[in-house]
N, C-alpha and C. Protein backbone atom coordinates (compact mmCIF):
# COMPACT_ATOMS: atom_id res chain seq x y z
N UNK A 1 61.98 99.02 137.28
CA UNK A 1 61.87 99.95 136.16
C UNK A 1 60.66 99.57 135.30
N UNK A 2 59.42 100.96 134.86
CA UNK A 2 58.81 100.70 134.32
C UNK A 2 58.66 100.73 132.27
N UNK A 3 58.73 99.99 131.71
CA UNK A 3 58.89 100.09 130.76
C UNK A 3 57.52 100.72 130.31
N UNK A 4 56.82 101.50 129.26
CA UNK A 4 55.44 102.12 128.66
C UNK A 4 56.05 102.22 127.10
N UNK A 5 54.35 101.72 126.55
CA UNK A 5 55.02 101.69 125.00
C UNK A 5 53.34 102.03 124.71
N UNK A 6 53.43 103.37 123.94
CA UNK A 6 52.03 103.90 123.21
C UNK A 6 51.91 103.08 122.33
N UNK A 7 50.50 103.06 121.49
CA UNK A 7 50.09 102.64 120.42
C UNK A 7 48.88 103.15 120.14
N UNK A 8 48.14 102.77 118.62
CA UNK A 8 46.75 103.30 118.54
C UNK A 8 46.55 105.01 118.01
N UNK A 9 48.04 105.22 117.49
CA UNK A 9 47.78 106.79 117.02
C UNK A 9 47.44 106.82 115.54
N UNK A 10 47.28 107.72 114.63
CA UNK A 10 47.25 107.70 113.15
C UNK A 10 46.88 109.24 112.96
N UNK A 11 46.21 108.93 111.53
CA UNK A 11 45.48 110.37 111.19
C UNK A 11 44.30 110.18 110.75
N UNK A 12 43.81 111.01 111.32
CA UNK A 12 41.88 111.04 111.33
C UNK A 12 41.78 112.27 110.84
N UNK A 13 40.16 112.16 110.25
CA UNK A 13 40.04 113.79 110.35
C UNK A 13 39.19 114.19 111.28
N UNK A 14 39.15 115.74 111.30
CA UNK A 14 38.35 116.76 112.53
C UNK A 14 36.90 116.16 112.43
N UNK A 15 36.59 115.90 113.98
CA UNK A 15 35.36 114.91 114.20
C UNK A 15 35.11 113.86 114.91
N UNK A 16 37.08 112.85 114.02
CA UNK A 16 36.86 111.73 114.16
C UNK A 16 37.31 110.83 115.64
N UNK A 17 37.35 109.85 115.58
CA UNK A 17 38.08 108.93 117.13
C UNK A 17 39.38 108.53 116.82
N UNK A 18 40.01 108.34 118.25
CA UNK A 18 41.04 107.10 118.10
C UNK A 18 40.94 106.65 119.60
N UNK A 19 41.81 105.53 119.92
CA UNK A 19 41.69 105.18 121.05
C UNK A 19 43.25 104.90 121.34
N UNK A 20 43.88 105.60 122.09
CA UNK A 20 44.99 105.53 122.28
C UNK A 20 45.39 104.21 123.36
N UNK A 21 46.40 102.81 123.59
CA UNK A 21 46.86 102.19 124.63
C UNK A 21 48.34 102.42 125.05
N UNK A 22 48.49 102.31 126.62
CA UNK A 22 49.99 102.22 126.75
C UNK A 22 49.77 100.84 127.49
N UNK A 23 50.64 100.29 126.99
CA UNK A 23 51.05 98.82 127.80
C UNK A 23 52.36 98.98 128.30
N UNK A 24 52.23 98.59 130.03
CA UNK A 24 53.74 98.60 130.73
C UNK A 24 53.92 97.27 130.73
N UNK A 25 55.53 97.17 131.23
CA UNK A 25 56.14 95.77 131.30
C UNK A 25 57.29 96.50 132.27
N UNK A 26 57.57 95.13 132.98
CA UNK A 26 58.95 95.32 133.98
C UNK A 26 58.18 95.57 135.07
N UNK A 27 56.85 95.26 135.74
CA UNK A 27 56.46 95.71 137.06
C UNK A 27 54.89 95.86 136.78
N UNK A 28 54.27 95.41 137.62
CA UNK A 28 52.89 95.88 137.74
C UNK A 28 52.82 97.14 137.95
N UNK A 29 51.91 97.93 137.06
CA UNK A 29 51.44 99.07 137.19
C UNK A 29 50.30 99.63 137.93
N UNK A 30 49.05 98.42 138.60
CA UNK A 30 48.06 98.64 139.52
C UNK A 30 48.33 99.42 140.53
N UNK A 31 49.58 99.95 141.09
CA UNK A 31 49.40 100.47 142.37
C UNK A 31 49.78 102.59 141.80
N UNK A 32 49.97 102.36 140.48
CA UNK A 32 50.63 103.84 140.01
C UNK A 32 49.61 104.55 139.24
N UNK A 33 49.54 105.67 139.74
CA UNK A 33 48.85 106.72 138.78
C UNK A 33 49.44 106.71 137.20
N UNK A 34 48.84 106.83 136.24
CA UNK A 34 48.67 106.81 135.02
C UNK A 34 48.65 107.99 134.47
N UNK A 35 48.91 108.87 133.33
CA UNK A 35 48.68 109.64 132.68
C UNK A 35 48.90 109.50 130.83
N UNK A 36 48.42 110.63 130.74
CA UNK A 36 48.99 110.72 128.78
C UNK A 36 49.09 112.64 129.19
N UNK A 37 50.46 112.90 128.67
CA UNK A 37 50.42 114.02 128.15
C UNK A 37 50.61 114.02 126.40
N UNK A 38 50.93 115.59 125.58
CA UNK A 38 51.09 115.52 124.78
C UNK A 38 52.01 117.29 124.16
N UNK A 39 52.73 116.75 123.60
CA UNK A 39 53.50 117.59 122.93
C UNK A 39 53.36 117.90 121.39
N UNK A 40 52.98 119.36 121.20
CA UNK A 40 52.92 119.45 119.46
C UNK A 40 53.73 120.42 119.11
N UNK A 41 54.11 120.48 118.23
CA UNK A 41 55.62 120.65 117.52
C UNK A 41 55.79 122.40 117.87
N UNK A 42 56.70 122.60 118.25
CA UNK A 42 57.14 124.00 118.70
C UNK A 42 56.50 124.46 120.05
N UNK A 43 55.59 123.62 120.94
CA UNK A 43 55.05 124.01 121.85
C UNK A 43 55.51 123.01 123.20
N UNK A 44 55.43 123.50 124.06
CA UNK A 44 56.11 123.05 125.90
C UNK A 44 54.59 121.37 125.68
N UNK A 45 55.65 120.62 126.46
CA UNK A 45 54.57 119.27 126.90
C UNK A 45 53.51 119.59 127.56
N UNK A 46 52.20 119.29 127.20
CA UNK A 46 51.10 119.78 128.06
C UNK A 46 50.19 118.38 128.78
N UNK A 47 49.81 118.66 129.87
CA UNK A 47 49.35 117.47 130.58
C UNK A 47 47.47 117.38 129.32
N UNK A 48 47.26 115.94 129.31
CA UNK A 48 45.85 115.69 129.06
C UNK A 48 45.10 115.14 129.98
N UNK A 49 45.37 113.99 130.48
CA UNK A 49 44.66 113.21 131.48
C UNK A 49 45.04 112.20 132.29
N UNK A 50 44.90 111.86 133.44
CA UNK A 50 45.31 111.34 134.35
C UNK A 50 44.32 110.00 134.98
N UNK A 51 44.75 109.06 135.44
CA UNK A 51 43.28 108.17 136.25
C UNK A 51 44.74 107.78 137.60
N UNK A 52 43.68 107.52 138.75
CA UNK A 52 44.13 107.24 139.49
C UNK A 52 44.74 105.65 139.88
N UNK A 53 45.30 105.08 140.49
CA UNK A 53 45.47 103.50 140.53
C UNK A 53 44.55 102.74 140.81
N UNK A 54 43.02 102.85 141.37
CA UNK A 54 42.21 102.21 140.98
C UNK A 54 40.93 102.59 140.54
N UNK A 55 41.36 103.58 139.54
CA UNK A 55 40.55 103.86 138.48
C UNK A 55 39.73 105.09 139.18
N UNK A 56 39.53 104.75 140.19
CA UNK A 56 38.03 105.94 140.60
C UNK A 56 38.18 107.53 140.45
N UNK A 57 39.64 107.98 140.81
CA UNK A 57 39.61 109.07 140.14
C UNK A 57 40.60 109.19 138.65
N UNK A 58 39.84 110.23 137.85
CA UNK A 58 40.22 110.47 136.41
C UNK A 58 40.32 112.13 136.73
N UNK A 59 41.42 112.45 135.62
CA UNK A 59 41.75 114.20 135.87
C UNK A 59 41.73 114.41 134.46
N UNK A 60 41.26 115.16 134.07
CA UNK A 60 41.72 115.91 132.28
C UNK A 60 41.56 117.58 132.25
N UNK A 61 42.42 118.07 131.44
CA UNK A 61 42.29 119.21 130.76
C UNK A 61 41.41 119.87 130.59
N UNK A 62 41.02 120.69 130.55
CA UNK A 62 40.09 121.84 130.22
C UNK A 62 39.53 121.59 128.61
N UNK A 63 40.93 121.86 127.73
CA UNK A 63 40.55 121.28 126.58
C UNK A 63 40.47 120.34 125.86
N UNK A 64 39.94 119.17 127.08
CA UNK A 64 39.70 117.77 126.59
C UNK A 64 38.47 117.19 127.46
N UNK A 65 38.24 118.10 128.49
CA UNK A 65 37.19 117.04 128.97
C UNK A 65 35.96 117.22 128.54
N UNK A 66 35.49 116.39 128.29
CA UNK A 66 33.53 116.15 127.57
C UNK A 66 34.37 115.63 126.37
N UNK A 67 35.62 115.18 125.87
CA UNK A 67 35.46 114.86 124.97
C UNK A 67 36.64 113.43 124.73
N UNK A 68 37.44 112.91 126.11
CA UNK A 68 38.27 112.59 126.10
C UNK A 68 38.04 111.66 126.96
N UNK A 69 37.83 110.23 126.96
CA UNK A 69 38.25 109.22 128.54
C UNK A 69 39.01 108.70 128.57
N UNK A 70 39.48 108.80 129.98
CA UNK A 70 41.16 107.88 129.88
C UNK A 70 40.31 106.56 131.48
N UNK A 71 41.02 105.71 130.85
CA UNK A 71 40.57 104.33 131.77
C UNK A 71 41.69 103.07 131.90
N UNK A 72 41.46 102.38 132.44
CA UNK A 72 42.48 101.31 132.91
C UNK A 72 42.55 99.87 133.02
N UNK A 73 43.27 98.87 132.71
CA UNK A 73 42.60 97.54 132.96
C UNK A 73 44.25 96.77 133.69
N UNK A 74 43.94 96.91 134.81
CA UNK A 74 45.04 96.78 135.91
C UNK A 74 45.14 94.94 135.42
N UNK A 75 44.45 94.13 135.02
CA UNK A 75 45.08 92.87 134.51
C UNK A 75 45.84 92.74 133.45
N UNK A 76 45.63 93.51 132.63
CA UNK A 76 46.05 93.66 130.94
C UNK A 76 47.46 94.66 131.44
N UNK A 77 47.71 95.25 132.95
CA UNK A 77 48.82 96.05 132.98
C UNK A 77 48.68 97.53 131.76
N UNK A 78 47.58 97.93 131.42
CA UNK A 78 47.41 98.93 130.30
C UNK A 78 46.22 100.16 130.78
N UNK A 79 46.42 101.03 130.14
CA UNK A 79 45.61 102.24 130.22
C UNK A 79 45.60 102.96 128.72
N UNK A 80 44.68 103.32 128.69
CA UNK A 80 43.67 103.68 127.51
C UNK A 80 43.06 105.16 127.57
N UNK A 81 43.36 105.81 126.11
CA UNK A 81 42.64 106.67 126.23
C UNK A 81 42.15 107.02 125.17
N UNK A 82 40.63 107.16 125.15
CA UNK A 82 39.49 107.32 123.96
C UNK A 82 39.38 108.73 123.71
N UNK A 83 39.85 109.07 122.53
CA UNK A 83 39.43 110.67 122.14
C UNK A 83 38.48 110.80 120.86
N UNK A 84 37.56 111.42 121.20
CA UNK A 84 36.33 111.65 120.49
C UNK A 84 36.15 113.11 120.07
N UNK A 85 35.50 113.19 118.72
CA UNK A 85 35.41 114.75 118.84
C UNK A 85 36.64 115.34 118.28
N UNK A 86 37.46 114.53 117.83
CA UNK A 86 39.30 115.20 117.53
C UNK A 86 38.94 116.69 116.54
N UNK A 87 40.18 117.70 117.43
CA UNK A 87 40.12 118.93 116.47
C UNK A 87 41.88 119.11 116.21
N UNK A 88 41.69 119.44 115.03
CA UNK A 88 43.17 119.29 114.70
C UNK A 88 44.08 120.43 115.63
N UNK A 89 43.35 120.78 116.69
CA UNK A 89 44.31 121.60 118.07
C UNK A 89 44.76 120.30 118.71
N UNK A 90 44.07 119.21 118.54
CA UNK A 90 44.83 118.09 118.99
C UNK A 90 45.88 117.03 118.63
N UNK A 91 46.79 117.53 117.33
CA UNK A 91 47.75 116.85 116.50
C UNK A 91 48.78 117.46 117.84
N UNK A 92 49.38 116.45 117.81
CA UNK A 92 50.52 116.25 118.95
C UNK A 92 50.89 115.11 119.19
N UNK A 93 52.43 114.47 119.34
CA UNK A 93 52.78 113.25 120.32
C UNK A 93 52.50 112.72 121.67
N UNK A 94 51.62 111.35 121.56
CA UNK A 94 50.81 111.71 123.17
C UNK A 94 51.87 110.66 124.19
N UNK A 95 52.28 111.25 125.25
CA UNK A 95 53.49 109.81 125.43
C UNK A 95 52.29 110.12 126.97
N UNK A 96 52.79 108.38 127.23
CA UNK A 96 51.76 107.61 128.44
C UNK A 96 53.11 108.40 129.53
N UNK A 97 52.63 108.28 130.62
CA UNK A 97 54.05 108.28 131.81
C UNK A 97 52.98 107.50 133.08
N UNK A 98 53.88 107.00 134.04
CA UNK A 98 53.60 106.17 135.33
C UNK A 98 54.32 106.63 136.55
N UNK A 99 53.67 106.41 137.91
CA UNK A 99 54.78 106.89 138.48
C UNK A 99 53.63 106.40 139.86
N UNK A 100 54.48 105.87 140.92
CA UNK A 100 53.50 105.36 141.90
C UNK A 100 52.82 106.62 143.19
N UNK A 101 53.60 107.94 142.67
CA UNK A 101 52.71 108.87 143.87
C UNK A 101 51.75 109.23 143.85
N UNK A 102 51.17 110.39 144.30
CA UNK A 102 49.89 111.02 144.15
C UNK A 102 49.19 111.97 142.87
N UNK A 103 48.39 111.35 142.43
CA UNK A 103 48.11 111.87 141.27
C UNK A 103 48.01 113.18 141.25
N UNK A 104 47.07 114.01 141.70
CA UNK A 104 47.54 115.70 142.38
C UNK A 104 48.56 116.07 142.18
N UNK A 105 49.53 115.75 142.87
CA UNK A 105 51.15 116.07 142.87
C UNK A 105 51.45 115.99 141.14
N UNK A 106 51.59 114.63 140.97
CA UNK A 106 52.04 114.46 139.97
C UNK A 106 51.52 115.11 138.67
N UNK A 107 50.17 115.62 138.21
CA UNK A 107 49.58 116.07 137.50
C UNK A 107 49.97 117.79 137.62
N UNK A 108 50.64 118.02 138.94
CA UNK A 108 50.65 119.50 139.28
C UNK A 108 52.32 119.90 138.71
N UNK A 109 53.41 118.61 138.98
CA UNK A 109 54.68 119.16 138.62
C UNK A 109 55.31 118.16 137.59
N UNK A 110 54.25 117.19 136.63
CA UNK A 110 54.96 116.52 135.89
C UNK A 110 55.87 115.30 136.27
N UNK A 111 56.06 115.30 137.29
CA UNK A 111 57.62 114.74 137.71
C UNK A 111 56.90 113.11 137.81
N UNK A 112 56.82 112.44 136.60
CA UNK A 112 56.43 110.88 136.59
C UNK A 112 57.85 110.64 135.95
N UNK A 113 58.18 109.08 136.77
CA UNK A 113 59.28 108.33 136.91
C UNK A 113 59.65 107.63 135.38
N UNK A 114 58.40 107.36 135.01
CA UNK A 114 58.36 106.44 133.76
C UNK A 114 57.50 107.14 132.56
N UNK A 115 58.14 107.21 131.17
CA UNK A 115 57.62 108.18 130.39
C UNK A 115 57.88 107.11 129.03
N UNK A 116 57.06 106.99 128.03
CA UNK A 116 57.36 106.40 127.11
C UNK A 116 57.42 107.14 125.79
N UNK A 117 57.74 106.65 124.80
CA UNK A 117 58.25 106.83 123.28
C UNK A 117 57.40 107.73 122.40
N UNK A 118 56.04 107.65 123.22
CA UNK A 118 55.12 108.60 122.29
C UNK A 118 54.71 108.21 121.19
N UNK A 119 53.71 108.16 120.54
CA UNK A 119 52.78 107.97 119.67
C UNK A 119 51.70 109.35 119.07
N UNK A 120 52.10 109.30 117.30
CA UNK A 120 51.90 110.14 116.73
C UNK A 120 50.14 110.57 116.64
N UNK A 121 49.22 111.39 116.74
CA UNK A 121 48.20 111.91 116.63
C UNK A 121 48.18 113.41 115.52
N UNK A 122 47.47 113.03 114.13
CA UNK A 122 47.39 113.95 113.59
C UNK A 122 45.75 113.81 113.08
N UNK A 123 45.37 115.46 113.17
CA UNK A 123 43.63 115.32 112.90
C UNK A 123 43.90 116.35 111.84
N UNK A 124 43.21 115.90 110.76
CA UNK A 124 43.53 117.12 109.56
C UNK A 124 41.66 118.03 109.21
N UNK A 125 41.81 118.71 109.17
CA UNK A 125 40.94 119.65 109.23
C UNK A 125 40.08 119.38 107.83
């Protein structure tokens, strides 16, 4: 069982950065695709970005990429994701999830094994 615990959220304003981490525990995470989705209040969970288990492939959103990197440090057991550019369309809870299949798949039906607690993101205009 994989444990994931966000951190690194706050409130910025429109413009600004944050750098979001999830750190797992209970299992190495090197061999599992990675993601962050995010949920904002009254609206369905929406995928943001994805990296593959050794990093080489990365997947994001439409309305995040050029402005969003998500990356990995398979010793530290953690994945990271740098958002730049924040527009307050991006206030939402971003929860990490893990899951050892195919990133494709998994990016296509959600269905990751391990999902964590979420961490707050608010960008005020």
């Amino acid at each position: 069982q994989v444990q994931l615990v966000e951190s690194g959220g706050g409130l910025v304003q429109a413009g600004g950065s944050l750098r979001l981490s999830c750190a797992a525990s209970g299992r190495t995470v090197s061999t599992y695709t990675m993601a962050w989705f995010r949920q904002a209040p009254g609206k369905e969970r929406e995928f943001v970005s994805a990296i593959s288990w050794s990093g080489k492939s990365t997947y994001y959103a439409d309305s995040v990429e050029g402005r969003f990197t998500i990356s990995r440090d398979n010793a530290k057991n953690t994945v990271y994701l740098l958002m730049n550019k924040l527009k307050p369309d991006d206030t939402a809870i971003y929860h990490c999830a893990a899951d050892p299949g195919d990133a494709v798949v998994l990016i296509t039906t959600g269905h990751f094994s391990s999902w964590g607690q979420g961490t707050q993101v608010t960008v005020s205009s």
